[in-house]
C-alpha atoms as a PDB file:
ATOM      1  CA  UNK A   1     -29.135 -39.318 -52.919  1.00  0.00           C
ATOM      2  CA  UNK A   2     -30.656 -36.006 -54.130  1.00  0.00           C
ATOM      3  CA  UNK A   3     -33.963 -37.333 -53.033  1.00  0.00           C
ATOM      4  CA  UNK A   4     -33.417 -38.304 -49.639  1.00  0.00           C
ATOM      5  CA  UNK A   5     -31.733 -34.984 -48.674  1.00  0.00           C
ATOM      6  CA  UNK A   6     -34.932 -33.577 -50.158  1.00  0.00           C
ATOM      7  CA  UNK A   7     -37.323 -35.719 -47.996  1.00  0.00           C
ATOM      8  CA  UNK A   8     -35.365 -34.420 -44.833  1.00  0.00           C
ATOM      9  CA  UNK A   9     -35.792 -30.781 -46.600  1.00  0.00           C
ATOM     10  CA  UNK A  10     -39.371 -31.633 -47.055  1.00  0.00           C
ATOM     11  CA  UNK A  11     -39.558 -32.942 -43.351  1.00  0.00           C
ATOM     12  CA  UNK A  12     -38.410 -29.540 -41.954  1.00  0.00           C
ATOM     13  CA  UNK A  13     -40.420 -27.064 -43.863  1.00  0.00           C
ATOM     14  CA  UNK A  14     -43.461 -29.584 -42.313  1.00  0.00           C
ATOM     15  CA  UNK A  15     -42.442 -29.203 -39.103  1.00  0.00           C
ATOM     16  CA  UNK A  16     -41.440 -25.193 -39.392  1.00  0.00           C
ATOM     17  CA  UNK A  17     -44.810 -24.806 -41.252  1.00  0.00           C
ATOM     18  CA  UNK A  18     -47.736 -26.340 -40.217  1.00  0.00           C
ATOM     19  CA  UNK A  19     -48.879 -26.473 -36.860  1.00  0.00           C
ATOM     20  CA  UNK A  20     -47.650 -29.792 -34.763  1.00  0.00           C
ATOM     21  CA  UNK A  21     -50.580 -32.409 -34.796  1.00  0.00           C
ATOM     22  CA  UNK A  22     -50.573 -36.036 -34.806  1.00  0.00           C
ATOM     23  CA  UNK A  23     -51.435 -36.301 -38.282  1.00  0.00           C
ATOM     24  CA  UNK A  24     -48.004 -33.934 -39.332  1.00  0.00           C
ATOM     25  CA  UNK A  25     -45.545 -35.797 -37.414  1.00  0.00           C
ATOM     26  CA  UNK A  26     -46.768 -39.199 -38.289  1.00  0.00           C
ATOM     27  CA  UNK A  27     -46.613 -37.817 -42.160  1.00  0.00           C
ATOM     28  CA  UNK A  28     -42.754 -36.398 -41.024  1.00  0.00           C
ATOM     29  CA  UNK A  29     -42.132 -39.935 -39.611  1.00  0.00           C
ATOM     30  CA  UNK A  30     -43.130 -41.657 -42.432  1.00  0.00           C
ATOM     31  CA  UNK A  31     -41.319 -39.478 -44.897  1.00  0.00           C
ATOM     32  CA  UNK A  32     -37.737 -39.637 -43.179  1.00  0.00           C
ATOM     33  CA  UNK A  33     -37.801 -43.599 -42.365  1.00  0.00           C
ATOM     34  CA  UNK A  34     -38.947 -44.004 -46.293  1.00  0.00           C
ATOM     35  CA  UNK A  35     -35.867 -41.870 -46.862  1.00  0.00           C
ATOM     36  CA  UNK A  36     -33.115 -43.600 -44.759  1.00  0.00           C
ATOM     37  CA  UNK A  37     -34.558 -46.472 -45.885  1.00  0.00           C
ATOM     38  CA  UNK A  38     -33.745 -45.082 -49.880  1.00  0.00           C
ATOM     39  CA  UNK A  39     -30.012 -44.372 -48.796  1.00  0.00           C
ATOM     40  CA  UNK A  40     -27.716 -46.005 -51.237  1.00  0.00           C
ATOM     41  CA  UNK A  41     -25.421 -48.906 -50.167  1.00  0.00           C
ATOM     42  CA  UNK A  42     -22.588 -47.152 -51.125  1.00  0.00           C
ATOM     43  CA  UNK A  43     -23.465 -44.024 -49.252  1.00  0.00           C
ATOM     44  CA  UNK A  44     -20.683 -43.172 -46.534  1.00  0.00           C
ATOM     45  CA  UNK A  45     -21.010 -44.441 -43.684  1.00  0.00           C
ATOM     46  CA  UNK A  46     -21.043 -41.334 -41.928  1.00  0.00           C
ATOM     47  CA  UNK A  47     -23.994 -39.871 -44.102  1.00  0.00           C
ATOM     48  CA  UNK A  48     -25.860 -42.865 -43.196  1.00  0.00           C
ATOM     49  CA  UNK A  49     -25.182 -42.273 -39.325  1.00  0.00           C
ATOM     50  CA  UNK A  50     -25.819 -38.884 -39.811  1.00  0.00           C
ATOM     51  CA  UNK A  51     -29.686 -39.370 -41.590  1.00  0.00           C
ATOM     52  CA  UNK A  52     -30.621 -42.172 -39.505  1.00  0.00           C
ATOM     53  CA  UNK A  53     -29.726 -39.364 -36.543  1.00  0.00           C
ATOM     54  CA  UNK A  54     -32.176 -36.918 -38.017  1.00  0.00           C
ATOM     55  CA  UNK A  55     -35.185 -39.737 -38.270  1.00  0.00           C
ATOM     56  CA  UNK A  56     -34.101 -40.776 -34.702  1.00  0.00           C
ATOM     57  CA  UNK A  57     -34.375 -36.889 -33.637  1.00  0.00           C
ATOM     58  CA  UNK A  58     -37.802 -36.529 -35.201  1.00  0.00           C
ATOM     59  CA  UNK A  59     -38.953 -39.794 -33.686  1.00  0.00           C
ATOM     60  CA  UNK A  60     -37.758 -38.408 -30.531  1.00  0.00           C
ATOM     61  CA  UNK A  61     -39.588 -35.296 -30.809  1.00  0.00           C
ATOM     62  CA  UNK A  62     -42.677 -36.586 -31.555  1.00  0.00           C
ATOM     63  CA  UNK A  63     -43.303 -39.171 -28.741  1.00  0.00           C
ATOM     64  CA  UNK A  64     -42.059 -36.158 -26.493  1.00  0.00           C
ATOM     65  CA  UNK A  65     -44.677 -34.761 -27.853  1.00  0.00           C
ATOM     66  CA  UNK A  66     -46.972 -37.350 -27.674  1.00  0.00           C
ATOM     67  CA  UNK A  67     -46.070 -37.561 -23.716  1.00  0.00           C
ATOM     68  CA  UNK A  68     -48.870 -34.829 -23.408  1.00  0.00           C
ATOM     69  CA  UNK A  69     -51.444 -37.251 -24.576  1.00  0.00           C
ATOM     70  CA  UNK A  70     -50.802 -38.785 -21.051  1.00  0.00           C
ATOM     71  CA  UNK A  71     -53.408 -37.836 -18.349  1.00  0.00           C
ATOM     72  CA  UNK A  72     -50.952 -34.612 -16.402  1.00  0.00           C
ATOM     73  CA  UNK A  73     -48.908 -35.831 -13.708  1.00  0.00           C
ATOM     74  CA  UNK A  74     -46.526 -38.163 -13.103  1.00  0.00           C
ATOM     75  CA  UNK A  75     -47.230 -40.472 -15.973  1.00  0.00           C
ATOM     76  CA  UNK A  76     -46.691 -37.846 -18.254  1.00  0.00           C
ATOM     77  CA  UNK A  77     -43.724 -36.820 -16.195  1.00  0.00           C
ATOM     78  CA  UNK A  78     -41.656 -40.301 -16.628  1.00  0.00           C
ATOM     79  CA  UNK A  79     -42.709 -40.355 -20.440  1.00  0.00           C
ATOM     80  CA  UNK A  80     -40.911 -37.427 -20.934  1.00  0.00           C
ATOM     81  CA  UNK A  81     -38.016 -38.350 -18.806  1.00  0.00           C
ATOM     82  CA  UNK A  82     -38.001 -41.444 -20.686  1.00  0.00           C
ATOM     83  CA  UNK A  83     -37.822 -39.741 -24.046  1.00  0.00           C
ATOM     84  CA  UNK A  84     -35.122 -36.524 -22.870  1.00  0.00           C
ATOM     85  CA  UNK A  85     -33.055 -39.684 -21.635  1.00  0.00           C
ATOM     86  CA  UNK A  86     -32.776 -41.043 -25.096  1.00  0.00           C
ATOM     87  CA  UNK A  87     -31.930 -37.847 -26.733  1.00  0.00           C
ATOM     88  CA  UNK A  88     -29.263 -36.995 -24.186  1.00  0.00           C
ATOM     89  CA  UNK A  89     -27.963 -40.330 -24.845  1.00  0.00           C
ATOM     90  CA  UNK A  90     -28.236 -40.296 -28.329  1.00  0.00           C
ATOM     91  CA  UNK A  91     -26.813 -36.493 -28.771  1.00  0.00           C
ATOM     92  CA  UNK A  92     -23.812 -34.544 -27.536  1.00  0.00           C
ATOM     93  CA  UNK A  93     -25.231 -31.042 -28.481  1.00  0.00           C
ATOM     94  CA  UNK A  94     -28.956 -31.911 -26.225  1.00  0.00           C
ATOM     95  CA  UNK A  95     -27.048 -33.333 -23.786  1.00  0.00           C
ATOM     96  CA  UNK A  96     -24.765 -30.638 -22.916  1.00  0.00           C
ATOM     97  CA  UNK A  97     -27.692 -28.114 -23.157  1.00  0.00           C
ATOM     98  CA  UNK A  98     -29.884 -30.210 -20.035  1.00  0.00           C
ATOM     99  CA  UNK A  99     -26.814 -30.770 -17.942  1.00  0.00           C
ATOM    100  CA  UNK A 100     -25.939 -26.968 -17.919  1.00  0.00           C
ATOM    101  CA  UNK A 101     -29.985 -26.579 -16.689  1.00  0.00           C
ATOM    102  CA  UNK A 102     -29.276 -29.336 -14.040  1.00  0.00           C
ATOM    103  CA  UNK A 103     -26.283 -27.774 -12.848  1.00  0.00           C
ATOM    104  CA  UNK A 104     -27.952 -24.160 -12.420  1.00  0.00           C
ATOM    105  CA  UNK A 105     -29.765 -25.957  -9.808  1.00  0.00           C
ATOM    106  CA  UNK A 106     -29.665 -26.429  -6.146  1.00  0.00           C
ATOM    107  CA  UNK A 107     -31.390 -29.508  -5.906  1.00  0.00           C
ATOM    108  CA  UNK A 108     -32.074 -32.454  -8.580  1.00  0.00           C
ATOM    109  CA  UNK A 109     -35.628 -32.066 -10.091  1.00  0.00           C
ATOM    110  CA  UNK A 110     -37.649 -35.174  -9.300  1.00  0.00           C
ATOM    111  CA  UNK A 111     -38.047 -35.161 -13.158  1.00  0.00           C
ATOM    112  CA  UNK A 112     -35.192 -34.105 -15.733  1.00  0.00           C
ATOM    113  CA  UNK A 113     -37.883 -33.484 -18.241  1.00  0.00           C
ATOM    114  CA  UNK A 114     -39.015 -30.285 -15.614  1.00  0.00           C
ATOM    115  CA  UNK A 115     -35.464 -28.349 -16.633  1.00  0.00           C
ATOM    116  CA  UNK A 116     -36.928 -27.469 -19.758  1.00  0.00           C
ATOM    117  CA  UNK A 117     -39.628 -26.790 -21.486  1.00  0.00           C
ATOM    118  CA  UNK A 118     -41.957 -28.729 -24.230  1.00  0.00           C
ATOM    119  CA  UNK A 119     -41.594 -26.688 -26.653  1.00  0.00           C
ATOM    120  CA  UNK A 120     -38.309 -26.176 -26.307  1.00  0.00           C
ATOM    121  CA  UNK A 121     -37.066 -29.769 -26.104  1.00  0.00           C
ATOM    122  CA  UNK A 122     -39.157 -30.522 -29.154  1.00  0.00           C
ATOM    123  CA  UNK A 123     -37.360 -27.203 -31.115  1.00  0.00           C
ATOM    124  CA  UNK A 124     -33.897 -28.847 -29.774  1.00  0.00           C
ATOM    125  CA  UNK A 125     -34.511 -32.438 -31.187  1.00  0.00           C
ATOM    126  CA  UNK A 126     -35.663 -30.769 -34.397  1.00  0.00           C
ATOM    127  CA  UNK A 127     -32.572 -28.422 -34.749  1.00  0.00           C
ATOM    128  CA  UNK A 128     -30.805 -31.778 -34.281  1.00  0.00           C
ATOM    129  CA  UNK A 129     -32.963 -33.182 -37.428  1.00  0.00           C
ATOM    130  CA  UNK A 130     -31.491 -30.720 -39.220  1.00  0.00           C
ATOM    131  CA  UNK A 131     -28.231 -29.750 -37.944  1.00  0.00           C
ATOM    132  CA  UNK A 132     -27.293 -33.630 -39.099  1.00  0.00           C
ATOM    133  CA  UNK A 133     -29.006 -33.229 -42.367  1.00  0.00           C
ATOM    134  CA  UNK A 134     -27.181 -29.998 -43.432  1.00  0.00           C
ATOM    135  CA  UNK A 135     -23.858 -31.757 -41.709  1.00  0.00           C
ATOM    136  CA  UNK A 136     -24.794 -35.246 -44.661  1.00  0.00           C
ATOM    137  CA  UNK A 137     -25.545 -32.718 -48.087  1.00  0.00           C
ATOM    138  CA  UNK A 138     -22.145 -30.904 -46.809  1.00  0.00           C
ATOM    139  CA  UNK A 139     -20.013 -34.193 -46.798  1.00  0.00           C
ATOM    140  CA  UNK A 140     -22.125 -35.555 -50.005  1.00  0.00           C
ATOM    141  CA  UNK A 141     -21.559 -31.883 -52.050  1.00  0.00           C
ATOM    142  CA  UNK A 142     -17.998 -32.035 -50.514  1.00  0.00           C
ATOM    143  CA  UNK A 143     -17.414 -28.896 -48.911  1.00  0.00           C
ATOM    144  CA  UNK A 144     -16.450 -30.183 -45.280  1.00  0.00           C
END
Protein backbone atom coordinates (compact mmCIF):
# COMPACT_ATOMS: atom_id res chain seq x y z
CA UNK A 1 0.00 0.00 0.00
CA UNK A 2 3.17 2.07 0.62
CA UNK A 3 3.44 2.45 -3.07
CA UNK A 4 0.23 3.71 -4.04
CA UNK A 5 0.20 6.46 -1.35
CA UNK A 6 3.55 7.28 -2.95
CA UNK A 7 2.20 7.50 -6.57
CA UNK A 8 -0.51 10.03 -5.22
CA UNK A 9 2.66 11.78 -3.37
CA UNK A 10 4.42 11.61 -6.63
CA UNK A 11 1.20 12.95 -8.46
CA UNK A 12 1.16 16.15 -6.31
CA UNK A 13 4.71 17.26 -6.28
CA UNK A 14 3.96 16.96 -10.45
CA UNK A 15 1.27 19.02 -10.33
CA UNK A 16 2.81 21.66 -7.54
CA UNK A 17 6.05 21.51 -9.64
CA UNK A 18 6.08 21.61 -13.10
CA UNK A 19 4.14 23.84 -15.08
CA UNK A 20 0.47 22.37 -16.20
CA UNK A 21 0.77 20.99 -19.87
CA UNK A 22 -0.88 18.24 -21.56
CA UNK A 23 1.97 16.07 -21.41
CA UNK A 24 2.09 16.48 -17.13
CA UNK A 25 -1.41 15.74 -16.50
CA UNK A 26 -1.71 12.89 -18.86
CA UNK A 27 1.67 11.50 -16.98
CA UNK A 28 -0.46 12.46 -13.42
CA UNK A 29 -3.43 10.53 -14.96
CA UNK A 30 -1.65 7.69 -15.79
CA UNK A 31 0.23 7.43 -12.55
CA UNK A 32 -2.91 7.62 -10.12
CA UNK A 33 -5.29 5.14 -12.26
CA UNK A 34 -2.02 2.64 -12.29
CA UNK A 35 -2.19 3.25 -8.55
CA UNK A 36 -5.91 2.67 -7.66
CA UNK A 37 -5.67 0.10 -9.89
CA UNK A 38 -2.53 -1.50 -7.42
CA UNK A 39 -4.88 -1.08 -4.28
CA UNK A 40 -5.01 -4.31 -2.43
CA UNK A 41 -8.28 -6.32 -2.17
CA UNK A 42 -8.21 -6.19 1.29
CA UNK A 43 -7.70 -2.48 1.49
CA UNK A 44 -10.71 -0.74 3.44
CA UNK A 45 -13.21 0.14 1.76
CA UNK A 46 -13.05 3.58 2.68
CA UNK A 47 -9.30 3.96 1.52
CA UNK A 48 -10.39 2.66 -1.70
CA UNK A 49 -13.29 5.36 -1.96
CA UNK A 50 -11.06 7.75 -0.77
CA UNK A 51 -8.02 7.10 -3.72
CA UNK A 52 -10.36 6.47 -6.41
CA UNK A 53 -11.69 10.24 -5.19
CA UNK A 54 -8.25 11.70 -5.67
CA UNK A 55 -7.84 10.05 -9.44
CA UNK A 56 -11.47 11.24 -10.04
CA UNK A 57 -10.33 14.90 -8.75
CA UNK A 58 -7.28 14.93 -11.00
CA UNK A 59 -9.30 13.64 -13.92
CA UNK A 60 -11.58 16.39 -13.18
CA UNK A 61 -9.03 18.96 -13.17
CA UNK A 62 -7.51 18.17 -16.14
CA UNK A 63 -10.43 18.10 -18.68
CA UNK A 64 -11.32 21.51 -16.87
CA UNK A 65 -8.37 22.27 -18.02
CA UNK A 66 -8.52 20.91 -21.20
CA UNK A 67 -11.97 23.02 -21.67
CA UNK A 68 -9.52 25.86 -22.82
CA UNK A 69 -8.48 23.85 -25.78
CA UNK A 70 -12.08 24.74 -26.97
CA UNK A 71 -12.30 27.69 -29.47
CA UNK A 72 -13.49 30.81 -26.46
CA UNK A 73 -17.05 31.13 -26.10
CA UNK A 74 -19.77 29.24 -25.37
CA UNK A 75 -18.37 25.86 -26.22
CA UNK A 76 -15.77 26.32 -23.89
CA UNK A 77 -18.31 27.74 -21.51
CA UNK A 78 -20.63 24.41 -21.29
CA UNK A 79 -17.34 22.22 -21.11
CA UNK A 80 -16.55 23.75 -18.09
CA UNK A 81 -19.99 23.76 -16.71
CA UNK A 82 -20.04 20.25 -17.61
CA UNK A 83 -16.90 19.42 -15.70
CA UNK A 84 -17.65 22.01 -12.28
CA UNK A 85 -21.05 19.95 -12.38
CA UNK A 86 -19.28 16.72 -11.79
CA UNK A 87 -17.05 17.94 -9.12
CA UNK A 88 -19.87 19.60 -7.22
CA UNK A 89 -21.57 16.39 -7.51
CA UNK A 90 -18.87 14.32 -6.73
CA UNK A 91 -17.53 16.62 -3.63
CA UNK A 92 -19.06 18.22 -0.56
CA UNK A 93 -16.04 20.58 0.16
CA UNK A 94 -16.21 22.11 -4.00
CA UNK A 95 -19.60 22.14 -3.77
CA UNK A 96 -20.16 24.24 -0.85
CA UNK A 97 -17.35 26.61 -2.04
CA UNK A 98 -19.48 27.43 -5.75
CA UNK A 99 -22.82 27.65 -4.04
CA UNK A 100 -21.54 30.36 -1.54
CA UNK A 101 -20.21 32.27 -5.09
CA UNK A 102 -23.77 31.68 -6.54
CA UNK A 103 -25.44 32.96 -3.65
CA UNK A 104 -23.25 36.31 -3.47
CA UNK A 105 -25.07 36.96 -6.58
CA UNK A 106 -28.01 38.85 -7.76
CA UNK A 107 -28.72 37.04 -10.71
CA UNK A 108 -27.77 33.30 -11.90
CA UNK A 109 -24.69 33.41 -14.26
CA UNK A 110 -25.67 31.98 -17.63
CA UNK A 111 -22.64 29.68 -16.86
CA UNK A 112 -21.72 28.28 -13.24
CA UNK A 113 -18.24 27.76 -14.48
CA UNK A 114 -18.12 32.04 -14.68
CA UNK A 115 -18.29 32.12 -10.51
CA UNK A 116 -14.86 31.16 -10.43
CA UNK A 117 -11.92 31.17 -11.88
CA UNK A 118 -9.63 28.50 -13.95
CA UNK A 119 -7.10 28.46 -12.00
CA UNK A 120 -8.79 28.37 -9.11
CA UNK A 121 -11.21 25.52 -9.82
CA UNK A 122 -8.27 23.50 -11.05
CA UNK A 123 -6.22 24.41 -7.43
CA UNK A 124 -9.71 23.27 -5.69
CA UNK A 125 -10.01 19.81 -7.48
CA UNK A 126 -6.32 19.32 -6.74
CA UNK A 127 -6.55 20.23 -2.96
CA UNK A 128 -9.32 17.61 -3.19
CA UNK A 129 -6.57 15.05 -4.75
CA UNK A 130 -4.88 15.49 -1.85
CA UNK A 131 -7.02 16.32 0.96
CA UNK A 132 -8.43 12.48 0.26
CA UNK A 133 -4.99 11.12 -0.05
CA UNK A 134 -3.65 12.51 3.29
CA UNK A 135 -7.40 11.55 4.75
CA UNK A 136 -6.37 7.28 3.18
CA UNK A 137 -2.32 7.22 4.71
CA UNK A 138 -4.15 8.67 8.04
CA UNK A 139 -6.74 5.74 8.28
CA UNK A 140 -3.95 3.17 6.79
CA UNK A 141 -1.06 4.55 9.57
CA UNK A 142 -4.06 4.64 12.04
CA UNK A 143 -4.09 7.88 13.54
CA UNK A 144 -7.82 8.96 12.70
Amino acid sequence: MDAVIDAFRRAEQITKTKSISQKNYSLVLVEVNSAVAQIPAEAPPRVVELLSGSAKAYKLAFRYWQCDQKAPGSSQASCRDDQLEEAIASFPHIRRNITRRLIIRPNPPAHISSVISKKNVVQLLLMQAELNRVDAHLILTGKV
